[in-house]
PDB file of N, CA and C in Angstrom:
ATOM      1  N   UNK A   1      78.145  95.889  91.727  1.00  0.00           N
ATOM      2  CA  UNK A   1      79.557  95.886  91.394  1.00  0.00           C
ATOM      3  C   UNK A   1      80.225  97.097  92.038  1.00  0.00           C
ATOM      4  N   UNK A   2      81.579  96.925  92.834  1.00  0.00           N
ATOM      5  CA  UNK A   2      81.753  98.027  93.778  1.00  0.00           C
ATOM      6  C   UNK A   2      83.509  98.495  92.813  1.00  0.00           C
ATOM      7  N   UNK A   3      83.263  99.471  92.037  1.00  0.00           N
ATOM      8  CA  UNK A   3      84.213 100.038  91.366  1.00  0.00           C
ATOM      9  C   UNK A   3      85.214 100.618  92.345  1.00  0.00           C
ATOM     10  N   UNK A   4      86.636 100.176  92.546  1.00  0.00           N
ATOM     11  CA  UNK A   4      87.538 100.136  93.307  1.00  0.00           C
ATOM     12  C   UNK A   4      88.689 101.883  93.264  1.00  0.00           C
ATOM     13  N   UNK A   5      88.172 102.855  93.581  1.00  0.00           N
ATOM     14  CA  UNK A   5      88.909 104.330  93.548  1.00  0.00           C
ATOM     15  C   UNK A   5      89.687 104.661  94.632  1.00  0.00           C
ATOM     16  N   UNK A   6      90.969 104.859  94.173  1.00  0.00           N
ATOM     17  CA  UNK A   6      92.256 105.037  94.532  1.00  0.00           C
ATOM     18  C   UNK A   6      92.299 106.707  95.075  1.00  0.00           C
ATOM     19  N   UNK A   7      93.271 106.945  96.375  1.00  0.00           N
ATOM     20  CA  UNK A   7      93.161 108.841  96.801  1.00  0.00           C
ATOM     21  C   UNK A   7      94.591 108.852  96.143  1.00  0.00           C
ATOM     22  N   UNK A   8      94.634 110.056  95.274  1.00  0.00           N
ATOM     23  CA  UNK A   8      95.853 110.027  94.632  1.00  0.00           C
ATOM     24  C   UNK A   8      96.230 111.728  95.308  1.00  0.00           C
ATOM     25  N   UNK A   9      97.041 112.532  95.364  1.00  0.00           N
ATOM     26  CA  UNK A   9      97.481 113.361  95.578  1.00  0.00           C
ATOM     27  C   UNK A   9      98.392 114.071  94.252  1.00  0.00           C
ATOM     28  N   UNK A  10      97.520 115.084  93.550  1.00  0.00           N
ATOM     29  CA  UNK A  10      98.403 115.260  92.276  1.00  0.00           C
ATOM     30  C   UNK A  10      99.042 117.154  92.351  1.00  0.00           C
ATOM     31  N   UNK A  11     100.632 116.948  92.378  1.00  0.00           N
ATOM     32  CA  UNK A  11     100.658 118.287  92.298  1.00  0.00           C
ATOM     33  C   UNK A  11     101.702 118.588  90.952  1.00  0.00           C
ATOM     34  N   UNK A  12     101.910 119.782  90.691  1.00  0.00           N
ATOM     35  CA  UNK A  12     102.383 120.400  89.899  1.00  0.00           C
ATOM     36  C   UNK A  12     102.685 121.937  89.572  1.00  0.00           C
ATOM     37  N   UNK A  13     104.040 121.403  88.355  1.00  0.00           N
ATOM     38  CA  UNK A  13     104.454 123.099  88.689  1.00  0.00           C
ATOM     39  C   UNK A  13     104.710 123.280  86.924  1.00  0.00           C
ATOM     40  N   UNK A  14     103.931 124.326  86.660  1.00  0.00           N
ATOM     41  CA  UNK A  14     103.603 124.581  85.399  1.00  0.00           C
ATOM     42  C   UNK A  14     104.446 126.461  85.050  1.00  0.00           C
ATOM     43  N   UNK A  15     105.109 125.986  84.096  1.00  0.00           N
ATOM     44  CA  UNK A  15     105.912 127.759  83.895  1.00  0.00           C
ATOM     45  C   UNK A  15     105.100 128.559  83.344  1.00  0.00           C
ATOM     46  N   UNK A  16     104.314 128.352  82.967  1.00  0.00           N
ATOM     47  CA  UNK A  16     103.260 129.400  81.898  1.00  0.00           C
ATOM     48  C   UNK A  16     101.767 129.782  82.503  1.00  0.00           C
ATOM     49  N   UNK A  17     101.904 130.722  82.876  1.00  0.00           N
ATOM     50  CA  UNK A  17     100.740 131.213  83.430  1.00  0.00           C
ATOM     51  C   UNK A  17      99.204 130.806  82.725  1.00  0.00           C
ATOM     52  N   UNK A  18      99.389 131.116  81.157  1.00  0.00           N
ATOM     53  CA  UNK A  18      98.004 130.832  80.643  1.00  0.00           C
ATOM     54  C   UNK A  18      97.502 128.656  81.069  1.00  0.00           C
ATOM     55  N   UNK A  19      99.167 128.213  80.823  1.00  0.00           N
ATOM     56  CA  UNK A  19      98.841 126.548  81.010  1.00  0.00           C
ATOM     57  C   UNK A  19      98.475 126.399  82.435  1.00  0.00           C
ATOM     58  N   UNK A  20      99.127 126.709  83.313  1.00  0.00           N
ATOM     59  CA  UNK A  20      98.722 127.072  84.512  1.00  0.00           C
ATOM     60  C   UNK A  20      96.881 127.121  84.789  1.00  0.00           C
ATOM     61  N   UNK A  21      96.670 127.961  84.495  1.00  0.00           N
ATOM     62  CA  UNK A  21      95.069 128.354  84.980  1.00  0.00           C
ATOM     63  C   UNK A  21      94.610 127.055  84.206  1.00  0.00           C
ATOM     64  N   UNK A  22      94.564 126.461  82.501  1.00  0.00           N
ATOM     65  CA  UNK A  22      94.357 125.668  81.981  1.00  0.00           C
ATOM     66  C   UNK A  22      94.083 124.355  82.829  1.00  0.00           C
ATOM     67  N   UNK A  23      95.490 124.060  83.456  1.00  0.00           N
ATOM     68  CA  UNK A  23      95.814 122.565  83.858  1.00  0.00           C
ATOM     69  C   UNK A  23      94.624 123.072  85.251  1.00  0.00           C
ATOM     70  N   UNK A  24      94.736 123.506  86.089  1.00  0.00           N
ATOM     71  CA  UNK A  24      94.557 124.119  87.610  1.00  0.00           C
ATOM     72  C   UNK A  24      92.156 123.707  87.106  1.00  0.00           C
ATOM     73  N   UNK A  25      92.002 124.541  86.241  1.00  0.00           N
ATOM     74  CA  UNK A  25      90.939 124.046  85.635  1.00  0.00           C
ATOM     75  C   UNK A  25      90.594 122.809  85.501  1.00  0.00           C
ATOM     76  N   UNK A  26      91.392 122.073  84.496  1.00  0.00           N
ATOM     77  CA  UNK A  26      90.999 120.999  84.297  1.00  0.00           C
ATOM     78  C   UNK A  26      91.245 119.893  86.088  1.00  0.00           C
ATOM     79  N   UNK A  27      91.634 120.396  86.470  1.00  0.00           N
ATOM     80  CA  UNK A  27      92.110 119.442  88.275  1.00  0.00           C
ATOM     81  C   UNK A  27      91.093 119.561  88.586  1.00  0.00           C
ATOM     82  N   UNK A  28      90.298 120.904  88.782  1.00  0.00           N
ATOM     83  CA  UNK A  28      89.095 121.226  89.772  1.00  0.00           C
ATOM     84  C   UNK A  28      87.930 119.798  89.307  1.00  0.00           C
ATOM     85  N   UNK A  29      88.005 119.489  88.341  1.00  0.00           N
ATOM     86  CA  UNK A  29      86.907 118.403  87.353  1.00  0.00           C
ATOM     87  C   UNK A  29      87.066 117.456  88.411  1.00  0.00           C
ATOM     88  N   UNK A  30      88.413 117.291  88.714  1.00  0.00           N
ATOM     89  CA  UNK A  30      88.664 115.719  89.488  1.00  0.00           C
ATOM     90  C   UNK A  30      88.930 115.461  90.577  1.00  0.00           C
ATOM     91  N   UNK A  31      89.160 116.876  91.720  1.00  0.00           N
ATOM     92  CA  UNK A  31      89.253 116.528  92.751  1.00  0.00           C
ATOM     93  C   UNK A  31      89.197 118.212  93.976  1.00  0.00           C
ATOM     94  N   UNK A  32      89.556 117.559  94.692  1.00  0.00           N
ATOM     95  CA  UNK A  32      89.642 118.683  95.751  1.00  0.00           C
ATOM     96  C   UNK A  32      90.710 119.763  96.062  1.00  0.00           C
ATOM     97  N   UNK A  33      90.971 120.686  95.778  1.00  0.00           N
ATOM     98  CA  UNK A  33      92.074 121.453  95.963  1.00  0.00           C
ATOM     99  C   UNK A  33      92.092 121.723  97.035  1.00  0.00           C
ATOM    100  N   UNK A  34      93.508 121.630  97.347  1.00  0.00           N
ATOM    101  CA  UNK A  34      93.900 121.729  98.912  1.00  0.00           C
ATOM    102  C   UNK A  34      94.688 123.005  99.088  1.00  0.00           C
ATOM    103  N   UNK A  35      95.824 123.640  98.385  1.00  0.00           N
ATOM    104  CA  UNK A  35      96.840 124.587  97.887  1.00  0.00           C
ATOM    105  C   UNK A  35      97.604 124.786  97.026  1.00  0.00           C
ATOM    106  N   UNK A  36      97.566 125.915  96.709  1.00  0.00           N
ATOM    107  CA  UNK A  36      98.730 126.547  95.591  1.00  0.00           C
ATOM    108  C   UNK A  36      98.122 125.109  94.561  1.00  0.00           C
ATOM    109  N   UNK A  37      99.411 124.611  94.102  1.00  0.00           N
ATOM    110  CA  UNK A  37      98.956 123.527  93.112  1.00  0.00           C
ATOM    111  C   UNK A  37      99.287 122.255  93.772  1.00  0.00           C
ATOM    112  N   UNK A  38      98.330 121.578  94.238  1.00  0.00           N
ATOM    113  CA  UNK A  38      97.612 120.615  94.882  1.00  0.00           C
ATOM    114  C   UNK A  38      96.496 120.260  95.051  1.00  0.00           C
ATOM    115  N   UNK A  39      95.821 118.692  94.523  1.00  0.00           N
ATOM    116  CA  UNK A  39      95.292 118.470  94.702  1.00  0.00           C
ATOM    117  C   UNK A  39      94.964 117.206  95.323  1.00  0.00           C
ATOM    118  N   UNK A  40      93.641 116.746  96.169  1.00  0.00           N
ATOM    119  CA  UNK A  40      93.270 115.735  96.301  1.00  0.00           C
ATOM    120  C   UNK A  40      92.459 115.105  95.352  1.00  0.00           C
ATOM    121  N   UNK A  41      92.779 113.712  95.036  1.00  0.00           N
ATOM    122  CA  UNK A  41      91.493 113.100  93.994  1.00  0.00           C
ATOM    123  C   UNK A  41      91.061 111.811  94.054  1.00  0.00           C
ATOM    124  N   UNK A  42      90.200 110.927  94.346  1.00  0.00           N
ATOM    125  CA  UNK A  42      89.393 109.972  94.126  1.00  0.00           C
ATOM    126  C   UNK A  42      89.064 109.571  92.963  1.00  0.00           C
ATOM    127  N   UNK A  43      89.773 108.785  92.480  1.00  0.00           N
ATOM    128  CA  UNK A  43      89.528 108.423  90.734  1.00  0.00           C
ATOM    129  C   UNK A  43      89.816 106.326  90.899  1.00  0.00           C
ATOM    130  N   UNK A  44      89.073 106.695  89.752  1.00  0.00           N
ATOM    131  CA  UNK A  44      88.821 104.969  89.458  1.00  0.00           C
ATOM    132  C   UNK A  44      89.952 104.843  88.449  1.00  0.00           C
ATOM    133  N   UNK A  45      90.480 103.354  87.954  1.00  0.00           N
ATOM    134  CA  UNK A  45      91.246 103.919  86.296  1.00  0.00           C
ATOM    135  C   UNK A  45      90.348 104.584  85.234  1.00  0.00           C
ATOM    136  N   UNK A  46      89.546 104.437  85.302  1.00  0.00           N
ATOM    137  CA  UNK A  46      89.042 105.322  84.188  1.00  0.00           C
ATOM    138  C   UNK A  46      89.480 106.341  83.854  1.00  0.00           C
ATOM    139  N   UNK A  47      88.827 106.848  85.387  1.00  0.00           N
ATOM    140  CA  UNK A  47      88.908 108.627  85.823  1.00  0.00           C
ATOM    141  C   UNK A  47      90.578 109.215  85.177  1.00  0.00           C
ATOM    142  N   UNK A  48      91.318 108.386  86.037  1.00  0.00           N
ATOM    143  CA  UNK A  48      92.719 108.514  86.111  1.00  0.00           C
ATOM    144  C   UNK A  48      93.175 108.574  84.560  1.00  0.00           C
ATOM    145  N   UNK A  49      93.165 108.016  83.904  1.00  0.00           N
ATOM    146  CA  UNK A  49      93.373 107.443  82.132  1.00  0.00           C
ATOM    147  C   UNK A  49      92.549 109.086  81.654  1.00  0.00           C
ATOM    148  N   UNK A  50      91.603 109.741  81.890  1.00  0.00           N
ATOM    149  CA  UNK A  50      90.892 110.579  81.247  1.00  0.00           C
ATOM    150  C   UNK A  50      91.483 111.667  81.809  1.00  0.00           C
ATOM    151  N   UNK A  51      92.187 111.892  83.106  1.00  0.00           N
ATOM    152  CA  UNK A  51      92.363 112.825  83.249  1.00  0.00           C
ATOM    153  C   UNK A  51      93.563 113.256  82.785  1.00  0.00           C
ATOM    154  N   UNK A  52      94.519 112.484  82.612  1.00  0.00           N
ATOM    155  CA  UNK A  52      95.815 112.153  81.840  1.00  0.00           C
ATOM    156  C   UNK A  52      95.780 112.547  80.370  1.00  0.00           C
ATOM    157  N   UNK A  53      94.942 112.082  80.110  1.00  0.00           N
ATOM    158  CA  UNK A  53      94.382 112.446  78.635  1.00  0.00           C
ATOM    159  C   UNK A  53      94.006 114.136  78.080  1.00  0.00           C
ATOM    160  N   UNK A  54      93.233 114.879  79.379  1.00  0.00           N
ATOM    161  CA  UNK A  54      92.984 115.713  79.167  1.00  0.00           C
ATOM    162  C   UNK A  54      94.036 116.508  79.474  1.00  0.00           C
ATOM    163  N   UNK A  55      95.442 115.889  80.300  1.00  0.00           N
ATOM    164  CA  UNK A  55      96.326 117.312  80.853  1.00  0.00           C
ATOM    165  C   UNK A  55      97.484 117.000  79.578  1.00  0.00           C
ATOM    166  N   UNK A  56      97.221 115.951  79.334  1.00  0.00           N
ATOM    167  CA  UNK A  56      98.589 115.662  78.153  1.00  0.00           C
ATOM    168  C   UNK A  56      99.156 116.995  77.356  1.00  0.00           C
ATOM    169  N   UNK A  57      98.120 117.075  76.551  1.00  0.00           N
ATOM    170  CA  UNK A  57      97.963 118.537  75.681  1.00  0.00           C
ATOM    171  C   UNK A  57      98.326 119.804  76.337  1.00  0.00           C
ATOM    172  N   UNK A  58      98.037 119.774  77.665  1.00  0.00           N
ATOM    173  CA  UNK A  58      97.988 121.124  78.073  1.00  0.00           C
ATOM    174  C   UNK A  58     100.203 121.327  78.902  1.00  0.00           C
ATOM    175  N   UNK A  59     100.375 119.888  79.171  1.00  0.00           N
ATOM    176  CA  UNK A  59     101.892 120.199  79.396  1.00  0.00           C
ATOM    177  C   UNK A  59     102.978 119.853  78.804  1.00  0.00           C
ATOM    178  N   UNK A  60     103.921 120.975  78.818  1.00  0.00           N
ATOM    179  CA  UNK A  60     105.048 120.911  78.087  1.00  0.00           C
ATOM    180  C   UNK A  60     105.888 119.687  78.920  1.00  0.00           C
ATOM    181  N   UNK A  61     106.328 118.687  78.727  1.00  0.00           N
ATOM    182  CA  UNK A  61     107.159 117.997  79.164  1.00  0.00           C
ATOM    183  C   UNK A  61     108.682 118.729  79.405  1.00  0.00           C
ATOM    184  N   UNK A  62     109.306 119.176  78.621  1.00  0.00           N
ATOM    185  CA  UNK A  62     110.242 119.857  78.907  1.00  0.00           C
ATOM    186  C   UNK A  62     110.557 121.352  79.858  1.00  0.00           C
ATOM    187  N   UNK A  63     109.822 121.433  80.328  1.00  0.00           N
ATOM    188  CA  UNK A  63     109.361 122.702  80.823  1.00  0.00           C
ATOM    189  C   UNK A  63     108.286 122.192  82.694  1.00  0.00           C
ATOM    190  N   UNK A  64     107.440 121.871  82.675  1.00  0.00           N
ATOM    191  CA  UNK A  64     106.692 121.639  83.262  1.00  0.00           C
ATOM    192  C   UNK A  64     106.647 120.106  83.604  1.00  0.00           C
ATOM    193  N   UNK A  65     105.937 120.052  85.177  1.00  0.00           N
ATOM    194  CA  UNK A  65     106.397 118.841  85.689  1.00  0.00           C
ATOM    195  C   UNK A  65     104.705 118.698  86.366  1.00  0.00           C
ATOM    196  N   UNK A  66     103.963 117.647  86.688  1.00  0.00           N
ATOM    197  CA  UNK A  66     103.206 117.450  87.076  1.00  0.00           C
ATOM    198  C   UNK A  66     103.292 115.713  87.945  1.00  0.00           C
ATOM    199  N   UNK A  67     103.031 115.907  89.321  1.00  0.00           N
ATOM    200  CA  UNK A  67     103.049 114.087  90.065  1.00  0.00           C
ATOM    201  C   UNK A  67     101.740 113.834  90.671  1.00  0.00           C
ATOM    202  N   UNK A  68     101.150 112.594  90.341  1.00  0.00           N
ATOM    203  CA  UNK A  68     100.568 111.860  90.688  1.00  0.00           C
ATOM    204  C   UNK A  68     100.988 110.900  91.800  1.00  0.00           C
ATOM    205  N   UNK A  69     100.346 110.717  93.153  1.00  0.00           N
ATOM    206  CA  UNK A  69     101.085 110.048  94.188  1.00  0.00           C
ATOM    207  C   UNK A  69      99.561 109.208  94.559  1.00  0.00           C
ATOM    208  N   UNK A  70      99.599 108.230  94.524  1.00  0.00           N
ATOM    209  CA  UNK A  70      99.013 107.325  95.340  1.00  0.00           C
ATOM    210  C   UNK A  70      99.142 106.733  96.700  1.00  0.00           C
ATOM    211  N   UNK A  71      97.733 106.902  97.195  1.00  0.00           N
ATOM    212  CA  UNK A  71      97.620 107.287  98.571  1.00  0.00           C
ATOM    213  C   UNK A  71      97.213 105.650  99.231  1.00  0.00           C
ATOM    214  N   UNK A  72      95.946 105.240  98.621  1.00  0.00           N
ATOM    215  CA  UNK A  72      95.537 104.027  99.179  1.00  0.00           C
ATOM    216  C   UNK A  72      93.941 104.322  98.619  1.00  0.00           C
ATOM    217  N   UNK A  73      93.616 103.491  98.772  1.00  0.00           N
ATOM    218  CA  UNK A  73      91.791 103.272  98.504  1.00  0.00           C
ATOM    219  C   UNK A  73      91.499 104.199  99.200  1.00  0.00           C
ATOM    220  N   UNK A  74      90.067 104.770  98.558  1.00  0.00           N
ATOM    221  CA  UNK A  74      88.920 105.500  98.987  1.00  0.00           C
ATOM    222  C   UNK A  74      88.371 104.794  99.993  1.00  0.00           C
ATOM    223  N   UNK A  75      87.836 105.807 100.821  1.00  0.00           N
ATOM    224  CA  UNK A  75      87.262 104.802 102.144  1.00  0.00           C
ATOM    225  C   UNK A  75      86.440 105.787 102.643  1.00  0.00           C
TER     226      UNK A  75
END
């Protein structure tokens, strides 16, 4: 069974230094850092759903902005 993972490009801009290192942490789990706050990532939905899960908590919606961009299949 060939589980189908998407290259997403996720960046973000976080006002709080301590959430900052937090979120920047939890990214490294899922993908490749490229700069400043950017990353590359290869995620299945799973992945994607868990990682969402784990940054939920850590950002202020009102304050802080984080994008997910989809790239095309892993290849």
């Amino acid at each position: 069974m060939n589980i189908l993972r998407l290259v997403y490009i996720a960046t973000y801009d976080i006002c709080d230094p301590k959430r900052l290192r937090r979120v920047y942490t939890i990214m490294r789990g899922y993908g490749d850092h490229l700069q400043l706050s950017v990353f590359r990532c290869e995620l299945t939905d799973m992945q994607r759903a868990q990682l969402m899960a784990r940054l939920h908590p850590e950002i202020k919606h009102d304050e802080d902005q984080i994008l997910f961009f989809p790239i095309g299949p892993a290849g």
